[in-house]
Protein backbone atom coordinates (compact mmCIF):
# COMPACT_ATOMS: atom_id res chain seq x y z
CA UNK A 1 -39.24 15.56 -43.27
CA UNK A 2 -40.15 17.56 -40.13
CA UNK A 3 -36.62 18.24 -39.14
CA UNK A 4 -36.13 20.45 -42.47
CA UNK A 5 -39.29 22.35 -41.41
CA UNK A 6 -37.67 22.95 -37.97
CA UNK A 7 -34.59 24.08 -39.15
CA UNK A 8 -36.77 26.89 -41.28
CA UNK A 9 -38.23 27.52 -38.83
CA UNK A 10 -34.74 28.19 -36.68
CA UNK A 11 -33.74 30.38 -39.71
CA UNK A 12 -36.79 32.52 -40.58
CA UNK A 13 -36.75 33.24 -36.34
CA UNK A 14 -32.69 34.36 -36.86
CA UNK A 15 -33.88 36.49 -39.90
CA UNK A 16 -36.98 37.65 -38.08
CA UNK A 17 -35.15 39.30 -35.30
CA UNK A 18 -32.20 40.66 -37.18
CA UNK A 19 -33.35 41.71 -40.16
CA UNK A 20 -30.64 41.45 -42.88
CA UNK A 21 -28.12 38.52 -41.84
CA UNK A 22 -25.13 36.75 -43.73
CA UNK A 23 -25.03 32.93 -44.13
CA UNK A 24 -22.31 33.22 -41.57
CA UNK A 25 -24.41 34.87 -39.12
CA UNK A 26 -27.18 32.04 -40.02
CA UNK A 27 -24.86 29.70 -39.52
CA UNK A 28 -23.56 31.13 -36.49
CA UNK A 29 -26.86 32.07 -35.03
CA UNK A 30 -28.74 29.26 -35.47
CA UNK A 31 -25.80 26.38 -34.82
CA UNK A 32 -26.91 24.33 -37.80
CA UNK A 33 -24.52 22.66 -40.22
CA UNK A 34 -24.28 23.90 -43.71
CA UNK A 35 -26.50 20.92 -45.60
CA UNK A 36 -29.39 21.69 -42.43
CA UNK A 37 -28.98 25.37 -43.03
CA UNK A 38 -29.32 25.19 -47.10
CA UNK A 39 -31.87 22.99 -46.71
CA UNK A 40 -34.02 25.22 -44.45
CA UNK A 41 -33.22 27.78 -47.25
CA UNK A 42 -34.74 26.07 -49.89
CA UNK A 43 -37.32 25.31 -47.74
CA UNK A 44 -38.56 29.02 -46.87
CA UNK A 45 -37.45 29.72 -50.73
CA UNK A 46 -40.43 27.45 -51.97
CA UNK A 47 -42.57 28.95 -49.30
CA UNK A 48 -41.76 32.16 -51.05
CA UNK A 49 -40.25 33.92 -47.55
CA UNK A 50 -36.52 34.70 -48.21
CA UNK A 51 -34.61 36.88 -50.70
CA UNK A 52 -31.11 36.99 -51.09
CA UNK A 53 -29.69 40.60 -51.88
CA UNK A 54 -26.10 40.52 -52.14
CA UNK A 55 -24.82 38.30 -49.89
CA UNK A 56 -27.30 38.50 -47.59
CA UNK A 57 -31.16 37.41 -46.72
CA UNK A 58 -34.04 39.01 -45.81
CA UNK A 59 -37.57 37.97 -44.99
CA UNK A 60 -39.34 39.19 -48.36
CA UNK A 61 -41.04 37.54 -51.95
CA UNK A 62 -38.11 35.04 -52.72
CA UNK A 63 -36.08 35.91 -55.77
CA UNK A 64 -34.45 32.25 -55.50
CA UNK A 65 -36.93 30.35 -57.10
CA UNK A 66 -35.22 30.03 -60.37
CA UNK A 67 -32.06 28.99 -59.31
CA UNK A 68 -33.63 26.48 -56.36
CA UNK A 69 -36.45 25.68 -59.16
CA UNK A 70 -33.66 24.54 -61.77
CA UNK A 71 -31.56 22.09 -59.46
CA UNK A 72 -34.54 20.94 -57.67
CA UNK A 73 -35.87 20.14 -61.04
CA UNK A 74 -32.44 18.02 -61.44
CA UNK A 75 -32.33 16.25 -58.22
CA UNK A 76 -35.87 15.03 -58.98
CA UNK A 77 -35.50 13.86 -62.57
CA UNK A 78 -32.32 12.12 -60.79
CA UNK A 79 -34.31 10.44 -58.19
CA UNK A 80 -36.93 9.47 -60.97
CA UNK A 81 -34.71 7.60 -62.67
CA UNK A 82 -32.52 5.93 -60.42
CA UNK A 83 -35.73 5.64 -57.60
CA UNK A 84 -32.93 6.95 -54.67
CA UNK A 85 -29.44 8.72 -54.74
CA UNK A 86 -27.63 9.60 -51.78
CA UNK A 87 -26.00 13.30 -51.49
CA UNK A 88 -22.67 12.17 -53.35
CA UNK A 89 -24.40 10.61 -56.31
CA UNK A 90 -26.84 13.81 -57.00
CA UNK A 91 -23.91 15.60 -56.95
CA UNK A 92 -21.88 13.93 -59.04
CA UNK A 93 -24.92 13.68 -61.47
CA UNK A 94 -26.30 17.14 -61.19
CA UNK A 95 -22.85 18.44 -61.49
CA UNK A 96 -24.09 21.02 -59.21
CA UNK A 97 -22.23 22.46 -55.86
CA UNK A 98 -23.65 21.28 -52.49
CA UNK A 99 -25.38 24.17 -51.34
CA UNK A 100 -27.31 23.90 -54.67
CA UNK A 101 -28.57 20.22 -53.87
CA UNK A 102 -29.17 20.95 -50.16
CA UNK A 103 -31.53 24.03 -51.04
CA UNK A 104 -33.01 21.51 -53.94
CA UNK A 105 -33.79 19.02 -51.20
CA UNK A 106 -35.00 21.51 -48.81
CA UNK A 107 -37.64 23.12 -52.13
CA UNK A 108 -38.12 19.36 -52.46
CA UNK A 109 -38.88 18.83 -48.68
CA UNK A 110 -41.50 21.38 -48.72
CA UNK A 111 -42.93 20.05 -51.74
CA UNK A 112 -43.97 17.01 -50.28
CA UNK A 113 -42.37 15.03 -52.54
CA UNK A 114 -38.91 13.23 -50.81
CA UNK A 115 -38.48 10.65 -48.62
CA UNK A 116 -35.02 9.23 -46.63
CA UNK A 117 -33.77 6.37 -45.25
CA UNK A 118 -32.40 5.09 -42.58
CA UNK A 119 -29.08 5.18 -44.83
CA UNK A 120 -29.36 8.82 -45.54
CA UNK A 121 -30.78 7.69 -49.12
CA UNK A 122 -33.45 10.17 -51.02
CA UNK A 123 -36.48 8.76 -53.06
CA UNK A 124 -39.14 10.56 -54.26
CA UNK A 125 -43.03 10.03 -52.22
CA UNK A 126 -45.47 9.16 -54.61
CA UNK A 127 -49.07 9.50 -52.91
């Protein structure tokens, strides 16, 4: 999922230059929509390169893992059993908010271990 690593990449470059910035100034900064911009979260969250303090991030150790860690762990049992889910179904079946999921999917990503279709459907890779 190469676009997920590009849209890190657009947010660790925001962060990078400004230091401490808001998911508004993410948001605003790098012109990404929210699922692209949570997903790049959880993305450079697994790679253990962004901390939220307050309500802001930082480059630094990520202290998101356990949150990200827990609804990834969701999404994936979800997609295990069911073999693909679109966005609406691992919501409804995570019962979890959407910037959880997108940050699962982004952890996920960088994992290695989802696929999508051309219908916007998630499955899990097995190599």
């Amino acid at each position: 999922m190469p676009q997920f690593g590009d849209n890190a990449g657009k947010v660790w470059q925001t962060i990078s230059n400004k230091g401490n910035v808001t998911i508004d100034d993410l948001r605003f900064d790098t012109q990404l929509s929210e699922k692209d911009l949570f997903t790049a979260v959880g993305w450079l969250a697994r790679e253990n390169k962004i901390k939220k303090v307050n309500d802001r991030y930082i480059l630094d150790e990520t202290n998101l893992d356990s949150v990200i860690g827990s609804t990834a762990g969701k999404v994936f049992k979800i997609l295990d059993i069911w073999e693909q889910a679109d966005l609406q179904t691992m919501k409804r079946l995570s019962d979890e908010p959407d910037e959880d999921i997108y940050t699962a999917l982004g952890w996920l990503a960088r994992e290695d271990k989802l696929k999508m279709d051309k219908d916007q459907k998630y499955s899990l890779k097995y190599d």
